[in-house]
N, C-alpha and C. Protein backbone atom coordinates (compact mmCIF):
# COMPACT_ATOMS: atom_id res chain seq x y z
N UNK A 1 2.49 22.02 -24.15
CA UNK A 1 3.50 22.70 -23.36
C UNK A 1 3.06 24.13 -23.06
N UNK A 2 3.55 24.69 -21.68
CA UNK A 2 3.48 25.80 -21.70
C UNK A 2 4.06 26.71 -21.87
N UNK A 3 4.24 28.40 -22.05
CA UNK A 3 5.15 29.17 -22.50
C UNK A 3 5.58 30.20 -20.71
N UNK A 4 6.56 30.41 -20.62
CA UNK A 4 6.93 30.98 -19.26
C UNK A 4 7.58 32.52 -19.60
N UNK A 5 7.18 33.06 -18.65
CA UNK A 5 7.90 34.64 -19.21
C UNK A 5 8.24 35.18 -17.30
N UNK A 6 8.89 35.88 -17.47
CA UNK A 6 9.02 36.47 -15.65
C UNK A 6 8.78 38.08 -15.79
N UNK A 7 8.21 38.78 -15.17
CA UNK A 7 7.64 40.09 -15.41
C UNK A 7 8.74 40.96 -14.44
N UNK A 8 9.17 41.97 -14.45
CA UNK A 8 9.99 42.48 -13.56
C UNK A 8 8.95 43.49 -12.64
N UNK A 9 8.14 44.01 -11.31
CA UNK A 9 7.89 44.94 -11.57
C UNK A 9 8.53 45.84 -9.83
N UNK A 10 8.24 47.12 -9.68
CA UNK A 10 8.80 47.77 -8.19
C UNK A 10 7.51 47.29 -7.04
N UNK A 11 8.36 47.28 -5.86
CA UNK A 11 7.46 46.44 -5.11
C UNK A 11 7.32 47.63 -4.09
N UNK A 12 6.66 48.68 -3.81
CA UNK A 12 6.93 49.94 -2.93
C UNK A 12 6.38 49.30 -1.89
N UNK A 13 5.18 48.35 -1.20
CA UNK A 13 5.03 48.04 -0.06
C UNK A 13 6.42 47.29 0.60
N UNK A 14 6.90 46.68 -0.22
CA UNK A 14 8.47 45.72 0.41
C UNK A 14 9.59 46.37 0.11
N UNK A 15 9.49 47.79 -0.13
CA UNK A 15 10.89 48.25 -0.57
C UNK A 15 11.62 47.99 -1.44
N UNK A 16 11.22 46.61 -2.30
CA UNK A 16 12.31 46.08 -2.99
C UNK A 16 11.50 46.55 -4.42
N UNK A 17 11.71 45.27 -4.92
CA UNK A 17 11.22 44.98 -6.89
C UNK A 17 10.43 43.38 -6.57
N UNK A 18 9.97 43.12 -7.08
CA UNK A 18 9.55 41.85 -7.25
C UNK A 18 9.63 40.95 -9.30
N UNK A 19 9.73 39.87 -8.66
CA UNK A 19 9.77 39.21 -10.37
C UNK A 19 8.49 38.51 -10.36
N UNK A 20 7.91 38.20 -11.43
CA UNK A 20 6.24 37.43 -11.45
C UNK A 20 6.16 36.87 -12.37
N UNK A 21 6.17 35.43 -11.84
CA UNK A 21 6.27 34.70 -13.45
C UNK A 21 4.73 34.44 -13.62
N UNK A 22 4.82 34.76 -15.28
CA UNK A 22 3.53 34.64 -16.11
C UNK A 22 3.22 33.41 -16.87
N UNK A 23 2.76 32.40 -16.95
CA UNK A 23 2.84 31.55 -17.68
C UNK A 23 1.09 31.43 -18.53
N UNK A 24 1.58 31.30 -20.12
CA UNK A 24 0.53 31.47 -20.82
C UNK A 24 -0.07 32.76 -20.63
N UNK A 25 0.79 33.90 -20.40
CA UNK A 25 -0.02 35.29 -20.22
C UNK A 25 -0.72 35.58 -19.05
N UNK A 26 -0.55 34.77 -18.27
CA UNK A 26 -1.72 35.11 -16.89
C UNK A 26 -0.61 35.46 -15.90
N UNK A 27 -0.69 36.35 -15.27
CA UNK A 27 0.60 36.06 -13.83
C UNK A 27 0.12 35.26 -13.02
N UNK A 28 0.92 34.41 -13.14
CA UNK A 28 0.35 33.14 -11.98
C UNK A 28 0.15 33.32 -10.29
N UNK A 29 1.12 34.27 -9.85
CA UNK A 29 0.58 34.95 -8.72
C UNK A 29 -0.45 35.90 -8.09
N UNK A 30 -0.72 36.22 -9.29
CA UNK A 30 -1.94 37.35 -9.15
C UNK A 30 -3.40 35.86 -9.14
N UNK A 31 -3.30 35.16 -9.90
CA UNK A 31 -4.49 33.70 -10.06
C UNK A 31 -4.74 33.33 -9.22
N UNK A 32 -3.74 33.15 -8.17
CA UNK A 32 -3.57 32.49 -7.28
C UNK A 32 -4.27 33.21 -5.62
N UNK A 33 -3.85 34.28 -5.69
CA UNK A 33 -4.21 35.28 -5.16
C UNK A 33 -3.90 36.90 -5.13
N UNK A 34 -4.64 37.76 -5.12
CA UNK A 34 -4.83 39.10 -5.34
C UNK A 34 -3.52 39.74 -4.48
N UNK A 35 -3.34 39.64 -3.03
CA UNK A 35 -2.06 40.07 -2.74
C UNK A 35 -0.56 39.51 -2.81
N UNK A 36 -0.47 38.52 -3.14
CA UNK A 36 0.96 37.88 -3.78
C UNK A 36 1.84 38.87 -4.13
N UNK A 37 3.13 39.01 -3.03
CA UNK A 37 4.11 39.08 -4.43
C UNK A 37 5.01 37.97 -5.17
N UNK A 38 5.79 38.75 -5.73
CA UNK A 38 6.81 37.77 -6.60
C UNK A 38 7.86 38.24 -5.79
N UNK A 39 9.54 37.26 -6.09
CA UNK A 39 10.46 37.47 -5.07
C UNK A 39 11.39 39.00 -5.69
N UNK A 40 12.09 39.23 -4.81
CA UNK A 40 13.07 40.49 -5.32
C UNK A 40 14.09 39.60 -6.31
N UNK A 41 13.96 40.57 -7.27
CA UNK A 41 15.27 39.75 -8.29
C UNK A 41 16.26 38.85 -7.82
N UNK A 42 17.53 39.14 -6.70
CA UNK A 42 18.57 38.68 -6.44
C UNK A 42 18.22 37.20 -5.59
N UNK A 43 16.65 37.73 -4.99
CA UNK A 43 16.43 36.41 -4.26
C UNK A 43 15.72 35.14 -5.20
N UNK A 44 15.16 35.58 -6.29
CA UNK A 44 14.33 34.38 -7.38
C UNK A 44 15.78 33.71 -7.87
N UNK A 45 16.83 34.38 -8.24
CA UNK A 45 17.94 34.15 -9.31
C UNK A 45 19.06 33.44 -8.54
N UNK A 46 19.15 33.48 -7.41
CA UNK A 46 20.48 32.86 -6.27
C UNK A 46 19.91 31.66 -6.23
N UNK A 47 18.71 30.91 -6.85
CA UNK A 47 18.03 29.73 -5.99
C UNK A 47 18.22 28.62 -7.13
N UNK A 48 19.18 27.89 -6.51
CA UNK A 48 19.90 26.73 -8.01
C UNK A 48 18.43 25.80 -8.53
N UNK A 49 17.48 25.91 -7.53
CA UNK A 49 16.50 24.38 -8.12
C UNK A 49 15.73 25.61 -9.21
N UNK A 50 16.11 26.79 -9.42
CA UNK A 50 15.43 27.39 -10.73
C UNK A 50 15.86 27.01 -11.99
N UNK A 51 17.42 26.43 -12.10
CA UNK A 51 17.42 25.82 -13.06
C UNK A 51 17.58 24.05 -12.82
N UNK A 52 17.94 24.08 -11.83
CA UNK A 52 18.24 22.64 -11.85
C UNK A 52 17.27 21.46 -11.00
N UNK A 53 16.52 22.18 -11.19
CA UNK A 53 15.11 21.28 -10.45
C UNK A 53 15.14 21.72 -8.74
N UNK A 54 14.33 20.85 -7.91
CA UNK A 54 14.15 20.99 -6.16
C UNK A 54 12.98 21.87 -6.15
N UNK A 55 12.88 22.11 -4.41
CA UNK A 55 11.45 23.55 -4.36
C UNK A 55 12.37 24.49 -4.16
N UNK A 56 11.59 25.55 -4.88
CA UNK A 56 11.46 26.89 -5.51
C UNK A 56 10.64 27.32 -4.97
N UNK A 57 10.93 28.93 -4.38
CA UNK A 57 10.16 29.46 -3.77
C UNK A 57 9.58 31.04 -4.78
N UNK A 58 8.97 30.87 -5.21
CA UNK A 58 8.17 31.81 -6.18
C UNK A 58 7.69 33.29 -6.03
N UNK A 59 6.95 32.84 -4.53
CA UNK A 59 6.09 34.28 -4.24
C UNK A 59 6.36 34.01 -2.72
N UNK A 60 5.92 35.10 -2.33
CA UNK A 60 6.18 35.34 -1.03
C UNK A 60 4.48 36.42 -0.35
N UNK A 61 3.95 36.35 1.02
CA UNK A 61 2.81 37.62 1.18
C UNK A 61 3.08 38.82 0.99
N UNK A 62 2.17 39.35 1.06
CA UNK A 62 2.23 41.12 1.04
C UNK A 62 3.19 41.43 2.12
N UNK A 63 3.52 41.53 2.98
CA UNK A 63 4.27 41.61 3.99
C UNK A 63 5.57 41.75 3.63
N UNK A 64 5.99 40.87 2.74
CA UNK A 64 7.13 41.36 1.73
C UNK A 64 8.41 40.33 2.41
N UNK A 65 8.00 39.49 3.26
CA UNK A 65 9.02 38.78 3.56
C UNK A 65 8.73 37.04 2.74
N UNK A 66 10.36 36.70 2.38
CA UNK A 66 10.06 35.38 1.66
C UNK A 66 9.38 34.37 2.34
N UNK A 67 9.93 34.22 3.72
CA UNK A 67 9.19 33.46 4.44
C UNK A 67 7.81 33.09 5.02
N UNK A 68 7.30 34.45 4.57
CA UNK A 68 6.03 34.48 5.34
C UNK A 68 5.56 34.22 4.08
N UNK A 69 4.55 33.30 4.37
CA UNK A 69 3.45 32.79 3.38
C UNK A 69 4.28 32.31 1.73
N UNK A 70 4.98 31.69 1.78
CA UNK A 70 6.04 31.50 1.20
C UNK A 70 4.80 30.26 -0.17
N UNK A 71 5.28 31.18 -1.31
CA UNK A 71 5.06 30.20 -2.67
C UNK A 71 5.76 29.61 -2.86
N UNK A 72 5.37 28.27 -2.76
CA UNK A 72 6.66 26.87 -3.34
C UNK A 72 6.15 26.34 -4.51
N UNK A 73 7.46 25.90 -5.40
CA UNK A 73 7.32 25.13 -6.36
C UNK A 73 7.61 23.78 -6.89
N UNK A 74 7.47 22.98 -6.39
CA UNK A 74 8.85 21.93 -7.05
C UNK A 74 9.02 21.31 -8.61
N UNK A 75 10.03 21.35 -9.32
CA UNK A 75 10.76 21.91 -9.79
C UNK A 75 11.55 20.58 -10.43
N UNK A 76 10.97 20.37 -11.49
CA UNK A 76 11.99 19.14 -12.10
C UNK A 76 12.14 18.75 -13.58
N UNK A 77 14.07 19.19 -13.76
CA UNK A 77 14.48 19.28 -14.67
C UNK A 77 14.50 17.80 -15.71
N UNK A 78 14.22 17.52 -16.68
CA UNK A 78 14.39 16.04 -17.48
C UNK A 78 14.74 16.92 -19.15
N UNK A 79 15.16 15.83 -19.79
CA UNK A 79 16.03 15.98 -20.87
C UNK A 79 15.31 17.32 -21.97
N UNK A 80 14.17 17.32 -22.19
CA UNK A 80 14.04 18.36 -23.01
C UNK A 80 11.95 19.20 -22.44
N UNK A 81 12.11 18.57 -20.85
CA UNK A 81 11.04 19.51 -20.27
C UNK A 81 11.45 19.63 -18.85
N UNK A 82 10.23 20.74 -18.55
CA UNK A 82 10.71 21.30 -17.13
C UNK A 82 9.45 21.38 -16.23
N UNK A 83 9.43 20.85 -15.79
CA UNK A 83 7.66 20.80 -14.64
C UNK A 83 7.90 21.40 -13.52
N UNK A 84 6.90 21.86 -13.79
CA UNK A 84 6.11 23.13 -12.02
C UNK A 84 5.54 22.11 -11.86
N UNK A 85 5.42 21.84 -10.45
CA UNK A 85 3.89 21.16 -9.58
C UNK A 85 3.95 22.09 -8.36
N UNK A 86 2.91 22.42 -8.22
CA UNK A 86 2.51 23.09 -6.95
C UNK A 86 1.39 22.04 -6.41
N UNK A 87 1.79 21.00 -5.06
CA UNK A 87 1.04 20.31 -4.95
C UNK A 87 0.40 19.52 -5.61
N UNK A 88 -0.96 19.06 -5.42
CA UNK A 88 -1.83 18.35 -6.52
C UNK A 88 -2.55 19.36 -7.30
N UNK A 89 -3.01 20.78 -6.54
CA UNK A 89 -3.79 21.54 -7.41
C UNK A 89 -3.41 21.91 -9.16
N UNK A 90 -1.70 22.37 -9.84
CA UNK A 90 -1.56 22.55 -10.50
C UNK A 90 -0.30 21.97 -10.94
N UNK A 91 -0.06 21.84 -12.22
CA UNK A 91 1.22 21.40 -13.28
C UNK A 91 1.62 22.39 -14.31
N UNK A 92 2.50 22.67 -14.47
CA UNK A 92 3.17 23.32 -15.59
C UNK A 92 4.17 22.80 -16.05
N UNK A 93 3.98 22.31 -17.49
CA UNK A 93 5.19 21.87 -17.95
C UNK A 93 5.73 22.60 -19.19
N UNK A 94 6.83 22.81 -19.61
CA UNK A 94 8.00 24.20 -20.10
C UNK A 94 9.02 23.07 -21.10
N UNK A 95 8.80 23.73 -22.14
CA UNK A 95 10.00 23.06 -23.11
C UNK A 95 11.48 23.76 -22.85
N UNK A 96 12.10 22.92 -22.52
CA UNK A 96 13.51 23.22 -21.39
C UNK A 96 14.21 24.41 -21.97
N UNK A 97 14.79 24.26 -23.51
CA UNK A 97 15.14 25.24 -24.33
C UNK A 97 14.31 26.36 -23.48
N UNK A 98 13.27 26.85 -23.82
CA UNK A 98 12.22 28.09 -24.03
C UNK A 98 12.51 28.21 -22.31
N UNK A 99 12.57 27.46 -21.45
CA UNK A 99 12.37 27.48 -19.97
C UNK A 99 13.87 28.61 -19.90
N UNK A 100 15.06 27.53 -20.17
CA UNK A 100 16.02 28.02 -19.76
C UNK A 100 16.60 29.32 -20.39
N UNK A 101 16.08 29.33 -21.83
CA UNK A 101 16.52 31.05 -22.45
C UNK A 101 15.41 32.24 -21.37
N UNK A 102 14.49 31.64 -21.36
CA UNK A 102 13.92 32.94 -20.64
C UNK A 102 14.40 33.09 -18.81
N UNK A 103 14.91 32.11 -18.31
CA UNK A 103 15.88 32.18 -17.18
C UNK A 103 16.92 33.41 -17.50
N UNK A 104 17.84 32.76 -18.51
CA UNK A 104 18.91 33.01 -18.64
C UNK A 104 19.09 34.62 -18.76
N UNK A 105 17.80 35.16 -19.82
CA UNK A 105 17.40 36.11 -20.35
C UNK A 105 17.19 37.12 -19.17
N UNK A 106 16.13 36.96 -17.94
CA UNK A 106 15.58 37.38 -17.00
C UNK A 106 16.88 37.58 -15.85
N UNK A 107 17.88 36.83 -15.48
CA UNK A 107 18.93 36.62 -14.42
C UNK A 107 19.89 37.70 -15.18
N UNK A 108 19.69 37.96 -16.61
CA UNK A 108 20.77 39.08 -17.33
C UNK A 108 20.13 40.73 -17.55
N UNK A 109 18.94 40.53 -16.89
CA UNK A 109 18.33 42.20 -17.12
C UNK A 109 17.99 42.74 -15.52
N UNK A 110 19.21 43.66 -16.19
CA UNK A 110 19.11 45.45 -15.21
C UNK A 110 18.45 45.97 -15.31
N UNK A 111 17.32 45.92 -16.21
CA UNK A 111 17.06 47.54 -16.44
C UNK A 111 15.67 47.88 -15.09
N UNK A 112 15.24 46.81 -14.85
CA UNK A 112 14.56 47.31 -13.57
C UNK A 112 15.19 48.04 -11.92
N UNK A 113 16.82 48.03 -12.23
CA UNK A 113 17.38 48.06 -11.15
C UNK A 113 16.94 49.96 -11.31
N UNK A 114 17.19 50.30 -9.77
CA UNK A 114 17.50 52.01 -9.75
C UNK A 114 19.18 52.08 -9.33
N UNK A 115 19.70 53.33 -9.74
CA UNK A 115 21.07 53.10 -9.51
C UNK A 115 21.15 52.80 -7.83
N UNK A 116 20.41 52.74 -6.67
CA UNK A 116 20.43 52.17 -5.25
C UNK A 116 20.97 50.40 -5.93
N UNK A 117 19.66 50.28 -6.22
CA UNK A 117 19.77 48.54 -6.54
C UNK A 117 21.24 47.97 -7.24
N UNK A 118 21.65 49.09 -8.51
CA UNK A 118 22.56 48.90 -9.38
C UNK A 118 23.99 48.70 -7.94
N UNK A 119 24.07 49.42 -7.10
CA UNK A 119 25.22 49.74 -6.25
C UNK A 119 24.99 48.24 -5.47
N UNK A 120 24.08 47.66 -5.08
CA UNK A 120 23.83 46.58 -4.27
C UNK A 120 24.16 45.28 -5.09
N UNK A 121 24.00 45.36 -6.37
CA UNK A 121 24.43 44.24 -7.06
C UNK A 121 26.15 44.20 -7.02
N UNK A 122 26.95 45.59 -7.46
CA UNK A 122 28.14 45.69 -7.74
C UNK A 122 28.69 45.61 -6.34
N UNK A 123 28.39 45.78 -5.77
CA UNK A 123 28.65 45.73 -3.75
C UNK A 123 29.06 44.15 -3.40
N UNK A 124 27.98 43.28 -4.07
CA UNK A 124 27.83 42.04 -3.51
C UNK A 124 28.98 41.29 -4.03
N UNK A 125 29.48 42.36 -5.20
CA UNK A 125 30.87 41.31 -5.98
C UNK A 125 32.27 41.54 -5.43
N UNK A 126 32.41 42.52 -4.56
CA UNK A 126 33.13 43.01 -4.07
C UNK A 126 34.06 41.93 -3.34
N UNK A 127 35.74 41.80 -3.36
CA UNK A 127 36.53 40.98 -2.74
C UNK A 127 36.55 41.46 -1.12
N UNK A 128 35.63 40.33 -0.22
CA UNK A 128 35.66 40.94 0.91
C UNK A 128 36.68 39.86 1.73
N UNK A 129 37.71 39.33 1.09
CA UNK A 129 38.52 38.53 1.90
C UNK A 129 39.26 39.22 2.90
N UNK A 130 39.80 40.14 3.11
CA UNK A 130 40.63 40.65 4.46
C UNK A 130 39.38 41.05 5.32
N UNK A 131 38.15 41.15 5.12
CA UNK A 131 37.10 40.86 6.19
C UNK A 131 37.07 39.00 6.51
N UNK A 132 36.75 38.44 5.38
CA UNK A 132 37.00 37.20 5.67
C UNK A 132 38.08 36.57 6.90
N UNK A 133 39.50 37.14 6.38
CA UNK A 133 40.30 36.74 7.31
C UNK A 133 40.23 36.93 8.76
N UNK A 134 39.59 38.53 8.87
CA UNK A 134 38.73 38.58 10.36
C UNK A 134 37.66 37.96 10.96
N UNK A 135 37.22 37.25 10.02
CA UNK A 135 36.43 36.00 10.60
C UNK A 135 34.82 36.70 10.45
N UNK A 136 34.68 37.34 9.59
CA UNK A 136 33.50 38.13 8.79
C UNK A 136 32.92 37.33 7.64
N UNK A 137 31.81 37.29 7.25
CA UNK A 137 31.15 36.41 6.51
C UNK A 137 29.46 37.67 5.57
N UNK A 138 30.11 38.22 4.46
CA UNK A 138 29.33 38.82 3.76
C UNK A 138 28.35 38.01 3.82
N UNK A 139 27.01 38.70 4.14
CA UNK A 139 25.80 38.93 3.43
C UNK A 139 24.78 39.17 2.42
N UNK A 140 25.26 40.60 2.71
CA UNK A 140 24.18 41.47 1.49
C UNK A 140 24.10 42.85 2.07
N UNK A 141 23.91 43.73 0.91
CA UNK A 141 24.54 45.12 0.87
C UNK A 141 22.90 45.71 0.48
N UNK A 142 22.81 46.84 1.00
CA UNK A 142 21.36 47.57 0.69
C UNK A 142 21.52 49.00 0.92
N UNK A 143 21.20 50.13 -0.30
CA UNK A 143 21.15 51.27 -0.18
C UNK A 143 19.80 51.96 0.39
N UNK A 144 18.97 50.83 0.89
CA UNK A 144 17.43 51.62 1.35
C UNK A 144 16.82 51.77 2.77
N UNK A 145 18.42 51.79 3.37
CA UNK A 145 18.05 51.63 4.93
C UNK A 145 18.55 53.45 5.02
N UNK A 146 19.51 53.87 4.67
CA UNK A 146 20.04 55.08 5.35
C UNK A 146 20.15 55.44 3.94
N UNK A 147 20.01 57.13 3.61
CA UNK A 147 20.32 58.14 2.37
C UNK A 147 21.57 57.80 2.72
N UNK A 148 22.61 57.84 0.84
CA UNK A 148 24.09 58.68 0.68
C UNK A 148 24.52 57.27 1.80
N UNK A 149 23.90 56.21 1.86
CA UNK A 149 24.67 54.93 2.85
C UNK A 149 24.75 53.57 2.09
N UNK A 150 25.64 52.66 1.91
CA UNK A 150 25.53 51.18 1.42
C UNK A 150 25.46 50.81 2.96
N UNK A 151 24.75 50.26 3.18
CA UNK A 151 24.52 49.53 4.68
C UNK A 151 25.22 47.94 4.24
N UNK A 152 25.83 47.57 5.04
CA UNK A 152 27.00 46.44 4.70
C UNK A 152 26.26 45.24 5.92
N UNK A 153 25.93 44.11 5.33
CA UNK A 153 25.65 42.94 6.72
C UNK A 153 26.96 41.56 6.33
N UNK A 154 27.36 41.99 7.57
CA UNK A 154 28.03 40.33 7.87
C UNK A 154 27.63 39.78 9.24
N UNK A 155 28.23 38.75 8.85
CA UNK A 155 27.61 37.67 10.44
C UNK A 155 29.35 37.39 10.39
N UNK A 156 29.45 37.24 11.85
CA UNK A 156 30.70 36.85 12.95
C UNK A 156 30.16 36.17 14.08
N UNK A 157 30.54 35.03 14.65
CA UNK A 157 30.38 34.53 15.53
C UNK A 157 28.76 34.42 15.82
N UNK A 158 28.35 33.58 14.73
CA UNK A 158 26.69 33.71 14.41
C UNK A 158 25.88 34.81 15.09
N UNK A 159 26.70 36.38 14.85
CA UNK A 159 25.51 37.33 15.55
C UNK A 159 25.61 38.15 13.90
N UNK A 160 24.78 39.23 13.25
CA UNK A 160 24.97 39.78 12.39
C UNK A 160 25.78 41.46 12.98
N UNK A 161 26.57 42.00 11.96
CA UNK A 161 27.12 43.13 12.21
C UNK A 161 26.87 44.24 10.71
N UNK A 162 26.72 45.05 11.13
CA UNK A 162 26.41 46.19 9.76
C UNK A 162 27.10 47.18 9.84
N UNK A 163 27.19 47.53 8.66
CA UNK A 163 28.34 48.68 8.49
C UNK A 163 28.06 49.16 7.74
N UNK A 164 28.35 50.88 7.70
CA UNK A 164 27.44 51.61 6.51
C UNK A 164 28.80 52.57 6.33
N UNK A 165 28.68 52.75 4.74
CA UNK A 165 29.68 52.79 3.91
C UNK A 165 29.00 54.17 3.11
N UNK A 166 29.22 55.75 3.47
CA UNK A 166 28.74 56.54 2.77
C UNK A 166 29.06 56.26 0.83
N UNK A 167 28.89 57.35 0.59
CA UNK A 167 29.34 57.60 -1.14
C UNK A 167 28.32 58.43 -1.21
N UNK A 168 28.22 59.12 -2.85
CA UNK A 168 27.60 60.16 -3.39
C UNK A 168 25.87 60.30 -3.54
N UNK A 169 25.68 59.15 -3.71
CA UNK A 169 23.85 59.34 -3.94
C UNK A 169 23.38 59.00 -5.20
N UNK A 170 24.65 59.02 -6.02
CA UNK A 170 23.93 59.54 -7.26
C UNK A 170 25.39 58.49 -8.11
N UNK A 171 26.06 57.59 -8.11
CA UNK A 171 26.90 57.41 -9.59
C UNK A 171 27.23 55.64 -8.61
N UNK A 172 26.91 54.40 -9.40
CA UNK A 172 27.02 53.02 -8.57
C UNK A 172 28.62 52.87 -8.22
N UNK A 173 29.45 53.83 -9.71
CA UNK A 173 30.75 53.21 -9.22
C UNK A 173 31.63 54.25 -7.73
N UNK A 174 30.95 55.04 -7.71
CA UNK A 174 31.28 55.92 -6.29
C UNK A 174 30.95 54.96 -5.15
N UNK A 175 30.03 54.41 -5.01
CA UNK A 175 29.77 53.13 -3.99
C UNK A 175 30.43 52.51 -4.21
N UNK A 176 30.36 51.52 -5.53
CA UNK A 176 31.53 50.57 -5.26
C UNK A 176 33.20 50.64 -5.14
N UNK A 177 33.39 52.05 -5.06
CA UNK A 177 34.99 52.36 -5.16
C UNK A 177 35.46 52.65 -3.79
N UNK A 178 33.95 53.20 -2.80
CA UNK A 178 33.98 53.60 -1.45
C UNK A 178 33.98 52.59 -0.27
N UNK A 179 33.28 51.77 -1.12
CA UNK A 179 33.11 50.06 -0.40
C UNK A 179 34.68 49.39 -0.58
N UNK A 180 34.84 49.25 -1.77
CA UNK A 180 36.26 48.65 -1.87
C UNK A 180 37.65 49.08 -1.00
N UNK A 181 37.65 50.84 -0.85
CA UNK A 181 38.67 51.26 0.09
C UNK A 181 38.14 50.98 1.25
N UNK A 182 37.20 50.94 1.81
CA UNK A 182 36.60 50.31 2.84
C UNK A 182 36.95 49.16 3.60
N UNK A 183 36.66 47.88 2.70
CA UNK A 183 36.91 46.91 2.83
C UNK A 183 38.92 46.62 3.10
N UNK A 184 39.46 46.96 2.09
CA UNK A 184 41.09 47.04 2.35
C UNK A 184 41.01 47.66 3.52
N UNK A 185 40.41 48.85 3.88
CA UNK A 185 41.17 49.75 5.27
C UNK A 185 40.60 49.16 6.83
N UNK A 186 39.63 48.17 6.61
CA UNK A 186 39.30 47.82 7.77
C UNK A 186 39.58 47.16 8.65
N UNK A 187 39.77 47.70 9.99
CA UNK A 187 40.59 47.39 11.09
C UNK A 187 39.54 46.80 12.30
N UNK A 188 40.01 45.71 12.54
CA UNK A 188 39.14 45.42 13.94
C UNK A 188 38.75 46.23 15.26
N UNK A 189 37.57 46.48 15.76
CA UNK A 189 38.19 47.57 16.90
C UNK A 189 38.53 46.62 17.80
N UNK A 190 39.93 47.34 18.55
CA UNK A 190 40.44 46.97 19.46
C UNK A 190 41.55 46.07 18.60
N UNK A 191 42.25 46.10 17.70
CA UNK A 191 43.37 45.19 17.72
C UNK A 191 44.11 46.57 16.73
């Protein structure tokens, strides 16, 4: 069996963070190839076949988008193991226990976040139903487009719309308290 660990590290060409799973001590994306990254936290951890089997998308190119040059995994859960296949070239197989504590473990640590990131996580939990009722459909929230801004994406009428939501710069719950009156006070234009 093999042993799996996920590395957290900052991704400054993609703006984001990236995660890199290591298995047996090697980062398997770096083996694979020299510019690989790993995905941004929120995007490795939202993806159900990580615990529950399907393809898994791992790494992504330098370019920093998931799609482009996209690492797949597939991904299959059985009673007390967990197999990687990437194609025919490689197998990894994970004693499910050890698989799923270091999931569980990895999907529960902040500490790579910066308080930007910290505001984007607490953003995303945010009750955006009286946008809902306007026929608004949250996205995803990002402090790294505009300073002192939560940049807000929803899609309406399959086009996307953004909205940027000042606060302080500096404290996550000032964002999320600025977002929240936000969200209650928002009025359609024109109605």
């Amino acid at each position: 069996m093999h042993a799996i660990a996920l590395q957290f590290e900052s991704s400054p060409y993609s703006n984001d963070h990236q995660v890199r799973p290591v298995i047996d001590g090697i980062d398997l994306l770096r083996d694979m190839a020299d510019d690989l990254l790993g995905l941004d936290p929120p995007q490795l951890f939202r993806q159900p076949a990580l615990s529950r089997g399907g393809n898994l998308v791992v790494g992504r190119c330098s370019c920093g988008d998931a799609g482009c040059g996209a690492v797949r995994v597939d991904v299959e859960v059985a009673d007390r193991c967990v197999t990687w296949q990437f194609g025919t070239e490689r197998t990894y197989h994970f004693e499910l226990q050890q698989y799923l504590e270091c999931i569980e473990r990895a999907s529960l640590n902040t500490s790579w976040e910066s308080v930007g990131r910290t505001v984007e996580r607490l953003v995303s939990s945010v009750d955006f139903s009286r946008m809902a009722d306007l026929g608004y459909r949250f996205e995803w929230a990002s402090t790294r487009i505009t300073r002192a801004c939560v940049t807000l994406s929803f899609s309406k009428d399959g086009k996307q719309r953004l909205f940027q939501v000042e606060w302080d710069d500096r404290r996550a719950e000032n964002a999320e308290q600025q977002v929240r009156l936000w969200a209650a006070k928002y009025v359609e234009p024109g109605i």
